[in-house]
C-alpha atoms as a PDB file:
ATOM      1  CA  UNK A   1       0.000   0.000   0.000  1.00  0.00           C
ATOM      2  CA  UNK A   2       1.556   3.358  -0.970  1.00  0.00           C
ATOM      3  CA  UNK A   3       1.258   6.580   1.483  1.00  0.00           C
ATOM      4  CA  UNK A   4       0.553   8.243  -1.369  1.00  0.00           C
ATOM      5  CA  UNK A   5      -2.522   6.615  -3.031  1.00  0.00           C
ATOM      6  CA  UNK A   6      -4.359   4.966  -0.480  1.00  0.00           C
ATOM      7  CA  UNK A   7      -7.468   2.947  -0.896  1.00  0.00           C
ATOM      8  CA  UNK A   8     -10.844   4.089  -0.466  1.00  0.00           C
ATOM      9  CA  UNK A   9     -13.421   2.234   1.388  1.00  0.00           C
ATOM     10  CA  UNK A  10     -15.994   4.936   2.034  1.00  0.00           C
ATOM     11  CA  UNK A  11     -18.594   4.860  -0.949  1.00  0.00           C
ATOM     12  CA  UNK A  12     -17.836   1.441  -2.861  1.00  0.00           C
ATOM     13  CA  UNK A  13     -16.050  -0.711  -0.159  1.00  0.00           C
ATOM     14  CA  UNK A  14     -19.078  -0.195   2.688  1.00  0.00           C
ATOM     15  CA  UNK A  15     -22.361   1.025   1.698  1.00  0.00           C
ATOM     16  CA  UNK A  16     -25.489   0.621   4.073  1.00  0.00           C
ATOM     17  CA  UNK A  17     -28.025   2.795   2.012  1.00  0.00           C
ATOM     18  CA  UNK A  18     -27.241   5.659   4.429  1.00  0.00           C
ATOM     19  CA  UNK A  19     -27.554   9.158   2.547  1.00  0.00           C
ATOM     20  CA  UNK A  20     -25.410  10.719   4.751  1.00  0.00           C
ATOM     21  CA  UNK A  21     -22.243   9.772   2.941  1.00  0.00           C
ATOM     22  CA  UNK A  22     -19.816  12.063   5.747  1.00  0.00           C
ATOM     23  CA  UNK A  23     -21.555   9.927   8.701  1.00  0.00           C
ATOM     24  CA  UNK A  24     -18.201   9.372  11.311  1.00  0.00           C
ATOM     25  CA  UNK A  25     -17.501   5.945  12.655  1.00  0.00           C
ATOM     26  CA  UNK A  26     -19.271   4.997  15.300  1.00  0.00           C
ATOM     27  CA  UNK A  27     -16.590   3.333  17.669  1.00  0.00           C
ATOM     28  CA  UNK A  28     -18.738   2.651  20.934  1.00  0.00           C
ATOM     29  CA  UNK A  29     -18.694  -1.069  20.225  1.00  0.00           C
ATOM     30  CA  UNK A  30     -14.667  -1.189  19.347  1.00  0.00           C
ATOM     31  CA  UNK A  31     -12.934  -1.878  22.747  1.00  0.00           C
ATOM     32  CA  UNK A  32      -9.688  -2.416  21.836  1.00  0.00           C
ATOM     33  CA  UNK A  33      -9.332  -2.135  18.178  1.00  0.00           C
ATOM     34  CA  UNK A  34      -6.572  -0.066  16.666  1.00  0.00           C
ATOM     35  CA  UNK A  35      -6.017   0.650  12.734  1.00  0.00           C
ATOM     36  CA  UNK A  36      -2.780  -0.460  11.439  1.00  0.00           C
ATOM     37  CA  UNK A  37       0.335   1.723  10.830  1.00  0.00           C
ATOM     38  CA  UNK A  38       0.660   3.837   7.839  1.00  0.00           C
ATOM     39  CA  UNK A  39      -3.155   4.354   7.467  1.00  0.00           C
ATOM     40  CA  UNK A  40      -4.010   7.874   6.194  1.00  0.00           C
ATOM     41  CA  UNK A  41      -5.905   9.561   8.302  1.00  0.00           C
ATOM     42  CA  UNK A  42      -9.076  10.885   6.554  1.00  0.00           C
ATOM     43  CA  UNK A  43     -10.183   7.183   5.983  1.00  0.00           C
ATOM     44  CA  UNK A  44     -12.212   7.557   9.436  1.00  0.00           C
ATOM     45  CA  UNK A  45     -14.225  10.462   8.220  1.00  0.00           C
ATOM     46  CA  UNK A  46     -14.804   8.994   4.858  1.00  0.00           C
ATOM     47  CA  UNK A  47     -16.623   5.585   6.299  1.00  0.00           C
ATOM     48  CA  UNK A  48     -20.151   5.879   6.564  1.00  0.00           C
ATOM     49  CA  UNK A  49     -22.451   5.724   9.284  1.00  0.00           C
ATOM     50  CA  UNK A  50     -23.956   1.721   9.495  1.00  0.00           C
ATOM     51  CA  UNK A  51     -26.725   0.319  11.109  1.00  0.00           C
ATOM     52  CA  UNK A  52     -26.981  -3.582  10.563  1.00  0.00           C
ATOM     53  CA  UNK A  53     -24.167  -5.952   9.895  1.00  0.00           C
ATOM     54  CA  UNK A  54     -26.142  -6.334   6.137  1.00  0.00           C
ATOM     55  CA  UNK A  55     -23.622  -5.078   3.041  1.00  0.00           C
ATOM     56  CA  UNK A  56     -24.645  -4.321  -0.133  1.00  0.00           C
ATOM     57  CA  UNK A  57     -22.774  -5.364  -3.622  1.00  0.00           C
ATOM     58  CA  UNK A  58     -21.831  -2.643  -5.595  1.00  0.00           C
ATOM     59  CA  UNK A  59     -19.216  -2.266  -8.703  1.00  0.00           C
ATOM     60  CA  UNK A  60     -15.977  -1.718  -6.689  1.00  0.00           C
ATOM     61  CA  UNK A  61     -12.467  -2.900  -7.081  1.00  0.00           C
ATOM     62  CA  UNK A  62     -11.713  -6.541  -6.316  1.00  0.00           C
ATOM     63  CA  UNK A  63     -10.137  -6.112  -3.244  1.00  0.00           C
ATOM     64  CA  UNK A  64     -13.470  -4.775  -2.196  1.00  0.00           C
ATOM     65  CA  UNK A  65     -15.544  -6.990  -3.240  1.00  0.00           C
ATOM     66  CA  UNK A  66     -13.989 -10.025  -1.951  1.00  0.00           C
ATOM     67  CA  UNK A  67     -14.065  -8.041   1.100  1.00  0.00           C
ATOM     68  CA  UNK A  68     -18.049  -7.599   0.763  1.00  0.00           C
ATOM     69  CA  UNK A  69     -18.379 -11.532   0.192  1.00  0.00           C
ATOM     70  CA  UNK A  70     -16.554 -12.578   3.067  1.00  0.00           C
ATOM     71  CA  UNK A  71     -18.145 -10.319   5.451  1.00  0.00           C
ATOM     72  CA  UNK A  72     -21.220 -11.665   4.150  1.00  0.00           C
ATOM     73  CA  UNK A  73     -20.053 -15.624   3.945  1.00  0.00           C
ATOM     74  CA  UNK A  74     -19.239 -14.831   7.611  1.00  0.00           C
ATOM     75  CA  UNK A  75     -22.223 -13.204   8.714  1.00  0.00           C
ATOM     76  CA  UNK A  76     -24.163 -16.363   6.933  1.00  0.00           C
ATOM     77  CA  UNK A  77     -22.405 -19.015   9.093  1.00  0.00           C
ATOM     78  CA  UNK A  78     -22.242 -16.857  12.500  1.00  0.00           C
ATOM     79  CA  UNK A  79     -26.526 -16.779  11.952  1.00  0.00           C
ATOM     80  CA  UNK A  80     -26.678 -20.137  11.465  1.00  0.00           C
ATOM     81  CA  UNK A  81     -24.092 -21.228  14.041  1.00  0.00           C
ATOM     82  CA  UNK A  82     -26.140 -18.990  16.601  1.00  0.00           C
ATOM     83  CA  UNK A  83     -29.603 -20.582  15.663  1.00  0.00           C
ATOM     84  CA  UNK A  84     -27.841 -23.872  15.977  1.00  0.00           C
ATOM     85  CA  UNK A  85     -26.830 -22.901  19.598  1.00  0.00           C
ATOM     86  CA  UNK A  86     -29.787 -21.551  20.725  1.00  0.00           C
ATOM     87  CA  UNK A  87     -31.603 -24.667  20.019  1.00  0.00           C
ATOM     88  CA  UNK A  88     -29.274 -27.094  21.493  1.00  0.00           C
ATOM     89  CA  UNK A  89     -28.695 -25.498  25.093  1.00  0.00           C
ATOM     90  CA  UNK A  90     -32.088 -25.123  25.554  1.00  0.00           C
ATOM     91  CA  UNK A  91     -33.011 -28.997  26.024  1.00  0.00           C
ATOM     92  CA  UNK A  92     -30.660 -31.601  27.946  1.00  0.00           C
ATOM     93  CA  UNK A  93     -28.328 -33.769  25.719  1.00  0.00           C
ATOM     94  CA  UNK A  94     -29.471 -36.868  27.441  1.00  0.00           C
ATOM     95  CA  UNK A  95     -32.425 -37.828  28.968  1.00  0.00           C
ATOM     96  CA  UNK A  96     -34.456 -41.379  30.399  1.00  0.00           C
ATOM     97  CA  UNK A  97     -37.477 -42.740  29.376  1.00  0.00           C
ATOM     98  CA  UNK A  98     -39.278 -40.094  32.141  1.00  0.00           C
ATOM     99  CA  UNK A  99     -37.640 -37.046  30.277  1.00  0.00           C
ATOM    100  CA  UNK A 100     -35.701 -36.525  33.574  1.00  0.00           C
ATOM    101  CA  UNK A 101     -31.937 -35.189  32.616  1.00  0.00           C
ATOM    102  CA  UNK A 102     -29.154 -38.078  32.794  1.00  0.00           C
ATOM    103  CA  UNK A 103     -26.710 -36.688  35.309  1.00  0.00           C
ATOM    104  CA  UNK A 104     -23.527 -38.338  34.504  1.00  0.00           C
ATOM    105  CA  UNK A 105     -19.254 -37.630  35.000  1.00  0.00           C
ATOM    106  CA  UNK A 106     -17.480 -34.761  33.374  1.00  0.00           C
ATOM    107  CA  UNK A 107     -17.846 -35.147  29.589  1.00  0.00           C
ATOM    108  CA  UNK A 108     -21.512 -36.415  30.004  1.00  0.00           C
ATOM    109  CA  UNK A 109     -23.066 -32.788  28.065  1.00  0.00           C
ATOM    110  CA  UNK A 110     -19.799 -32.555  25.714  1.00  0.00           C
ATOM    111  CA  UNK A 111     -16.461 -31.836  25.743  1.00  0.00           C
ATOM    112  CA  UNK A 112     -14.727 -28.251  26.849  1.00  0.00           C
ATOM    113  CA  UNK A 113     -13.655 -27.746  23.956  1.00  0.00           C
ATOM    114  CA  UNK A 114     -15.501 -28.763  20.577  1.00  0.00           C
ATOM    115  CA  UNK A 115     -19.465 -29.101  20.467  1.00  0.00           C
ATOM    116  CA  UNK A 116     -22.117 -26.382  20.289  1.00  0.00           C
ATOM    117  CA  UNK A 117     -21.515 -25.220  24.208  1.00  0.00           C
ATOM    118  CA  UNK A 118     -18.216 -23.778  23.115  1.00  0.00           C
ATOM    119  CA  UNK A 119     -18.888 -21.853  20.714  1.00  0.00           C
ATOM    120  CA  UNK A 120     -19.016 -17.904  21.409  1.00  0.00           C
ATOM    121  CA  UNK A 121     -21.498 -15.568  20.255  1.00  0.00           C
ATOM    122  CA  UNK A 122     -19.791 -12.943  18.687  1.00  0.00           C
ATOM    123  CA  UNK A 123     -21.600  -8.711  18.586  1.00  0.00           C
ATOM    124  CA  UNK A 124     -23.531  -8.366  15.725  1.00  0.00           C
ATOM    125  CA  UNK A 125     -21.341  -5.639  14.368  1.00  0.00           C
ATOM    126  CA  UNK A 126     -18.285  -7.926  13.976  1.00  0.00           C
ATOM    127  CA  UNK A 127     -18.545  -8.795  10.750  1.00  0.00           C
ATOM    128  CA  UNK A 128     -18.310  -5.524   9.895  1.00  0.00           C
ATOM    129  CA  UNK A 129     -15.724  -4.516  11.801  1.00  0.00           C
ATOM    130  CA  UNK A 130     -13.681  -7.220  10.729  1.00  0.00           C
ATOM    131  CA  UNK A 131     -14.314  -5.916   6.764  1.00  0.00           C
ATOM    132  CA  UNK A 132     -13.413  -2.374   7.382  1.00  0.00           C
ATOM    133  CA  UNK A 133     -10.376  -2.948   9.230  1.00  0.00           C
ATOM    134  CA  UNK A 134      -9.662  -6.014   6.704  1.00  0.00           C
ATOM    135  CA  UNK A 135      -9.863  -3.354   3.927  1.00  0.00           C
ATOM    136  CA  UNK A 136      -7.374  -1.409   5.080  1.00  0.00           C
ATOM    137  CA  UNK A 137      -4.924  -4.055   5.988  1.00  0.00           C
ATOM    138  CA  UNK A 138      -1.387  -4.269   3.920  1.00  0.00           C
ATOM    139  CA  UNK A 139      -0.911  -7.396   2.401  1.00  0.00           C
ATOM    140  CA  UNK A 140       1.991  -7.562   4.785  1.00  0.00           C
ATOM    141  CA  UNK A 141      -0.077  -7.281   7.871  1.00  0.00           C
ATOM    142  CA  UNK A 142      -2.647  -9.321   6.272  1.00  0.00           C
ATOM    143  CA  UNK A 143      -0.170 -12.027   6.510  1.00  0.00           C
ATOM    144  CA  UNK A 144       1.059 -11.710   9.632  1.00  0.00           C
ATOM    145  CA  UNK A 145      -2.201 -11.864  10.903  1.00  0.00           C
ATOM    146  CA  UNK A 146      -3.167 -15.482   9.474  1.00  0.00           C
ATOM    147  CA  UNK A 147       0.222 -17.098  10.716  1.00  0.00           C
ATOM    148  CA  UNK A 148      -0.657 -15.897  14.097  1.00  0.00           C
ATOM    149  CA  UNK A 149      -4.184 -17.327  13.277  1.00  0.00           C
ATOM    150  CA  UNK A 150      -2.696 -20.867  12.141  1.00  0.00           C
ATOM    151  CA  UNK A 151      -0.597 -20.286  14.954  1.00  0.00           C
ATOM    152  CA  UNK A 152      -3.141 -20.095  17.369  1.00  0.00           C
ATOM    153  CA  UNK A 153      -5.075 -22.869  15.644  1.00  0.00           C
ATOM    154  CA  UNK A 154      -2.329 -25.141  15.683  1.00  0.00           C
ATOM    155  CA  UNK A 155      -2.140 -24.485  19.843  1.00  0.00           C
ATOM    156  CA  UNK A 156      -5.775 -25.234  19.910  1.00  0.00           C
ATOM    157  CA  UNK A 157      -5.613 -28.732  17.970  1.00  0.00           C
ATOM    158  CA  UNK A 158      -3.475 -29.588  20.675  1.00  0.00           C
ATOM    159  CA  UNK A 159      -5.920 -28.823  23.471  1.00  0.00           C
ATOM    160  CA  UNK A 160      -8.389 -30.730  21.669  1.00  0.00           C
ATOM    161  CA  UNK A 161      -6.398 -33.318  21.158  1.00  0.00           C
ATOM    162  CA  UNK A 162      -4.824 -33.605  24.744  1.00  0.00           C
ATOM    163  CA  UNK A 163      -8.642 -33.244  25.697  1.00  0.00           C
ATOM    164  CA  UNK A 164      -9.786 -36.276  23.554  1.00  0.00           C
ATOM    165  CA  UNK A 165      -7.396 -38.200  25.242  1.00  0.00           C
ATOM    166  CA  UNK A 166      -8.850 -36.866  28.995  1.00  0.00           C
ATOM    167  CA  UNK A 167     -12.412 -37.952  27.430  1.00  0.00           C
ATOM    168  CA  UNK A 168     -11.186 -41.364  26.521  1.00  0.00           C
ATOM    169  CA  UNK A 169      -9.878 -42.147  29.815  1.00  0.00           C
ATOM    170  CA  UNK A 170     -12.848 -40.753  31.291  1.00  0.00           C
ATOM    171  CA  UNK A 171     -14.530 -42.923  28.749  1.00  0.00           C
ATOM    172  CA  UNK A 172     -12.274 -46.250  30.409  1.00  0.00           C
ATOM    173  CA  UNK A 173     -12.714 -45.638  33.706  1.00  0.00           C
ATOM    174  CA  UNK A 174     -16.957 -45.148  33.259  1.00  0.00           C
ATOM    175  CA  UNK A 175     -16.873 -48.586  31.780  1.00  0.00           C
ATOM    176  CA  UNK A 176     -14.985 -49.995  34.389  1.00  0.00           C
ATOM    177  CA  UNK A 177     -17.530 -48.504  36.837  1.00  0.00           C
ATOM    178  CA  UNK A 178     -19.809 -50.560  34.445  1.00  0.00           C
ATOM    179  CA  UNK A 179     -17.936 -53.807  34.824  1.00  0.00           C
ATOM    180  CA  UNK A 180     -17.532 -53.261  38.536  1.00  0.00           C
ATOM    181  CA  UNK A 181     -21.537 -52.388  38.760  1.00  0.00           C
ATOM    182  CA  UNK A 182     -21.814 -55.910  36.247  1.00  0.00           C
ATOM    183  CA  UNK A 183     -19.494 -57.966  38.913  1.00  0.00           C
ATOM    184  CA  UNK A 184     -21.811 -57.093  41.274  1.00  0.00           C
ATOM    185  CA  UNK A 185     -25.102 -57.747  39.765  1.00  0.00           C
ATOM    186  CA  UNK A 186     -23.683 -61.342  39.067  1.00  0.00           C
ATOM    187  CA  UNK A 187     -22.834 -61.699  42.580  1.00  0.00           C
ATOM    188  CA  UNK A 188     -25.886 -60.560  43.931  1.00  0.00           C
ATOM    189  CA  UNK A 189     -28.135 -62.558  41.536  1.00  0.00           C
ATOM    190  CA  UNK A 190     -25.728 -65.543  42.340  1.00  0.00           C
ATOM    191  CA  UNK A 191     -27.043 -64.697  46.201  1.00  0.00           C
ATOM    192  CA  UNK A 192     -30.680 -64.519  44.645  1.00  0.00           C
ATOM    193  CA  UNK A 193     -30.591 -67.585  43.372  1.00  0.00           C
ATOM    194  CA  UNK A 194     -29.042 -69.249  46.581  1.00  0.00           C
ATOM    195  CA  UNK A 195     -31.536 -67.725  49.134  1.00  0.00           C
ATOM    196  CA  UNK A 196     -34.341 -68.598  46.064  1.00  0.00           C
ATOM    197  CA  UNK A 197     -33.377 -72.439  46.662  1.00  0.00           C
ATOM    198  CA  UNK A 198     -33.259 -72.058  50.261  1.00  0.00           C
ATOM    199  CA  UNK A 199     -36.562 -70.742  50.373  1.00  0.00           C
ATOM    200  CA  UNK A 200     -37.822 -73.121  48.020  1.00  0.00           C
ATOM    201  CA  UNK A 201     -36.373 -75.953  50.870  1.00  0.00           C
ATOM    202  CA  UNK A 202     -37.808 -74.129  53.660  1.00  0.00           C
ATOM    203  CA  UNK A 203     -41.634 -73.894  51.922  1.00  0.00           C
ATOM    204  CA  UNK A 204     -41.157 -77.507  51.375  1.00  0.00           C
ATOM    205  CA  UNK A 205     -40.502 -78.116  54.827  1.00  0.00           C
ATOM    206  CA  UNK A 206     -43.319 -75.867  56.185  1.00  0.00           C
ATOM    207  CA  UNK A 207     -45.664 -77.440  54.384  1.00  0.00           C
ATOM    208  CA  UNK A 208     -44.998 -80.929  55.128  1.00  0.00           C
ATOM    209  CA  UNK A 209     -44.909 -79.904  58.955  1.00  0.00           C
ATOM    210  CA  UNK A 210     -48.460 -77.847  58.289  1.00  0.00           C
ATOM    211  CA  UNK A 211     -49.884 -81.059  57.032  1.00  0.00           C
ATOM    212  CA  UNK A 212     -48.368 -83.005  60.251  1.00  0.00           C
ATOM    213  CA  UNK A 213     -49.824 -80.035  62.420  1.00  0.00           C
ATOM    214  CA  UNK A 214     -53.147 -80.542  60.696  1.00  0.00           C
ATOM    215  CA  UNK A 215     -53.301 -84.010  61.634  1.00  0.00           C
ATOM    216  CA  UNK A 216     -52.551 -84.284  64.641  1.00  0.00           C
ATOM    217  CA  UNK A 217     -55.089 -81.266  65.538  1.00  0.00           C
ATOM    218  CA  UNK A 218     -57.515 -83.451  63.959  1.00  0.00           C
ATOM    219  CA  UNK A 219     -56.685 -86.351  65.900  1.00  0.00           C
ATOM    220  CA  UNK A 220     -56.583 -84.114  68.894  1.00  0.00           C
ATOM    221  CA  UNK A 221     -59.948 -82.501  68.031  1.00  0.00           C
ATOM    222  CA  UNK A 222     -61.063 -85.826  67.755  1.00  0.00           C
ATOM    223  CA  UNK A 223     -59.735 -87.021  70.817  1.00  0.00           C
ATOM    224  CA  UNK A 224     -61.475 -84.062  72.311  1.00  0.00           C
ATOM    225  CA  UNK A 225     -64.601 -84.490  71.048  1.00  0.00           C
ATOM    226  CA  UNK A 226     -65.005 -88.053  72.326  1.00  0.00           C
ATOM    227  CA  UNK A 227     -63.747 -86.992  75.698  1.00  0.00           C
ATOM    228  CA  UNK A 228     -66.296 -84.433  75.905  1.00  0.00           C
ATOM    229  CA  UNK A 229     -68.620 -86.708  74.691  1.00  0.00           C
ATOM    230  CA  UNK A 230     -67.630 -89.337  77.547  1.00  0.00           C
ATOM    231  CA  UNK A 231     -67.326 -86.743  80.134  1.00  0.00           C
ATOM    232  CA  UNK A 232     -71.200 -85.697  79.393  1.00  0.00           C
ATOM    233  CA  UNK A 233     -71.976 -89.272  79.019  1.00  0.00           C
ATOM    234  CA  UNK A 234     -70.610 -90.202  82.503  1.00  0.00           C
ATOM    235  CA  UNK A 235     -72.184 -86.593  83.751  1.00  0.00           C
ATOM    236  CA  UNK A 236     -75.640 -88.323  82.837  1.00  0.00           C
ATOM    237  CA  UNK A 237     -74.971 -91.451  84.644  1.00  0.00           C
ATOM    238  CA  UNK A 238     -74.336 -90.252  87.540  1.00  0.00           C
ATOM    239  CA  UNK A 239     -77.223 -87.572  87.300  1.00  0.00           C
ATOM    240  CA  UNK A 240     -79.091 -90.829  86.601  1.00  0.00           C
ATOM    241  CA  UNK A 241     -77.602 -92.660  89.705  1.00  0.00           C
ATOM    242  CA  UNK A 242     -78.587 -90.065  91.876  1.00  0.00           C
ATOM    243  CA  UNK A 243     -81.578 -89.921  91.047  1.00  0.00           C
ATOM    244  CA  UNK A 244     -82.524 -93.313  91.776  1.00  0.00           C
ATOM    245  CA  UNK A 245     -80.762 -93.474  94.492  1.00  0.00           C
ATOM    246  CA  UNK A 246     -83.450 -90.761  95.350  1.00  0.00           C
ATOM    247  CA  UNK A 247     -86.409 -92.271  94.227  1.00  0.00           C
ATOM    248  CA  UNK A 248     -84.554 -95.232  97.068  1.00  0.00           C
ATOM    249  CA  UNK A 249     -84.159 -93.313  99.883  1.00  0.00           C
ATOM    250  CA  UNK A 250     -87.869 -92.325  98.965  1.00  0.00           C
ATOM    251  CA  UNK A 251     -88.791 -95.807  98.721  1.00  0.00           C
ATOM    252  CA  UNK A 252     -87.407 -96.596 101.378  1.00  0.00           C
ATOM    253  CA  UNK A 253     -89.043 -94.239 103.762  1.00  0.00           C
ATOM    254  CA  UNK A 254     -92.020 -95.216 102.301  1.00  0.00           C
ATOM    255  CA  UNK A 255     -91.406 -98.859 102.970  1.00  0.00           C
ATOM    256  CA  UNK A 256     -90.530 -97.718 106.870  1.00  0.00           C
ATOM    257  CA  UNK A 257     -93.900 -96.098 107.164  1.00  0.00           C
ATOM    258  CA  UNK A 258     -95.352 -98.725 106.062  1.00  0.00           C
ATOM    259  CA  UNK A 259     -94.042-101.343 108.326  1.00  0.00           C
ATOM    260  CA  UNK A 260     -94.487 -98.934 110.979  1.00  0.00           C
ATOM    261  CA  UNK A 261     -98.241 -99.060 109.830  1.00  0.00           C
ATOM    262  CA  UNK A 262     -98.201-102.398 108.937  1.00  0.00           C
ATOM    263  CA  UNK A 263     -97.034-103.237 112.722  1.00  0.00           C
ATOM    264  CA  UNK A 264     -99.787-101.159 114.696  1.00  0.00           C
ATOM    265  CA  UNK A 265    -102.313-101.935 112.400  1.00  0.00           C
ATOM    266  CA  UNK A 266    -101.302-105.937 113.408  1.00  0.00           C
ATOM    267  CA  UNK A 267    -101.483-104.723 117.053  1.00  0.00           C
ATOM    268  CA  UNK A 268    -104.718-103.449 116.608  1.00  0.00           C
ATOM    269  CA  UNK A 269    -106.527-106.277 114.858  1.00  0.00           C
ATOM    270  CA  UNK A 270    -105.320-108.786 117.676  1.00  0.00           C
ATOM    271  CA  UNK A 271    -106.774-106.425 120.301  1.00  0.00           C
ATOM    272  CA  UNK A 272    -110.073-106.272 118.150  1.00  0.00           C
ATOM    273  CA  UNK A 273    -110.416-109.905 117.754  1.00  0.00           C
ATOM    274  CA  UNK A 274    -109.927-111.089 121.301  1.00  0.00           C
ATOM    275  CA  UNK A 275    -112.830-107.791 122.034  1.00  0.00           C
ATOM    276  CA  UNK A 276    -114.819-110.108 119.204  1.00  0.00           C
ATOM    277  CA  UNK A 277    -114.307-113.389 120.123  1.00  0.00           C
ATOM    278  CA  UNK A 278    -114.772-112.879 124.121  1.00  0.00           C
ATOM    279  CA  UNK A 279    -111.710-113.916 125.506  1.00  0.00           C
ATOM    280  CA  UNK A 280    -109.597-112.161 128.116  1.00  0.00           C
ATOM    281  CA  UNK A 281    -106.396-110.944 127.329  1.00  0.00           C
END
């Protein structure tokens, strides 16, 4: 780039269908950013005002133009990247069969540093930032810049590497976790299975001692029932020996009158017969 002619951005490089064509630049949103050296310094006055990150093709120089595209190219994927977001983090990445979230070790919603919760939102007004002050870039600087980009990008492959090796041995040691948990369950169904047999054995033997209890109370209830029955039988008896021996000690006091009776009365008719026949005592 030569101090002398320097490009032009202002009309054909970034046009927003602003009238005002001597709009300044409005910096509020640029923390940070610095033009490169050697820039004139009227380029900031000829930039127009913008309002949306939205530019327009018009017949420029190539330089601009492949500026416009890839302002727009980027501005294409960040909208589609952001829609993309939006509708992943707002539902769990795993969930059961009762839509409750599956809470799980470190990597269970992702890794740190590749999926869609890594990815960064960028301000609206970064794309075109990025083409005005990629405009007026030297080829130089323009250079420099990517090789600290591929730079950067080569550190990064590294993280993700280094971090793909963290999620496979988280990976190992969850399955072990599994084959402990499945050493388990075989021991405890091997348990199941023991105590099943046992208690299969023990029913056995309860019910052939129920049927031996049921027996013998019916020979006992049995047994009882003819006792009672003997007990009220002998009850009778002797309900029917005392009363005869009643209807005895009745007779029998009957019988003592009687002779009583019978002995007077004998008494008497000897008396009345010698009174009958005339003879003296």
């Amino acid at each position: 780039m030569s101090s002398q002619d320097p490009p032009q951005p202002s009309v054909d490089a970034v046009d927003h269908g602003v009238g005002d064509q001597d709009a300044p630049i409005d910096t509020s949103d640029s923390f940070g950013w610095l033009p490169a050296e050697g820039l004139p310094t009227h380029t900031q006055e000829s930039v127009p005002a913008r309002k949306r990150s939205t530019l327009k093709k018009r017949s420029a120089s190539p330089s601009v133009s492949s500026a416009d595209s890839s302002v727009e190219r980027n501005d294409h994927t960040r909208g589609a990247s952001l829609s993309h977001n939006a509708s992943v983090s707002k539902r769990s990445m795993f969930t059961n069969g009762e839509g409750r979230a599956i809470n799980g070790s470190t990597f269970i919603n992702g890794a740190g540093t590749t999926g869609p919760n890594t990815v960064a939102e960028p301000n609206e007004n970064m794309g075109f930032r990025a083409a005005v002050a990629d405009v007026s870039l030297t080829p130089k600087q323009k250079s420099k810049i990517v090789k600290s980009e591929a730079k950067d990008g080569r550190r990064l492959s590294k993280i993700i590497k280094e971090e793909a090796k963290v999620e496979k041995q988280a990976l190992n040691a969850s399955i072990k976790e599994l084959e402990d948990l499945q050493q388990l369950q075989k021991a405890a169904v091997k348990r199941e299975a023991k105590m099943a047999s046992s208690h299969a054995k023990m029913v056995a033997a309860f019910q052939k001692t129920e049927a031996a209890f049921h027996d013998m109370r019916t020979k006992y209830e049995t047994a009882q029932a003819q006792l009672n029955a003997e007990t009220e039988t002998l009850e009778a008896c002797k309900n029917h020996a005392r009363e005869i021996t009643e209807h005895m000690q009745e007779k029998s006091q009957e019988v003592d009158s009687l002779r009583t009776m019978f002995s007077i009365d004998e008494r008497e008719r000897e008396v009345k017969l010698i009174e009958l026949s005339g003879r003296k005592k």
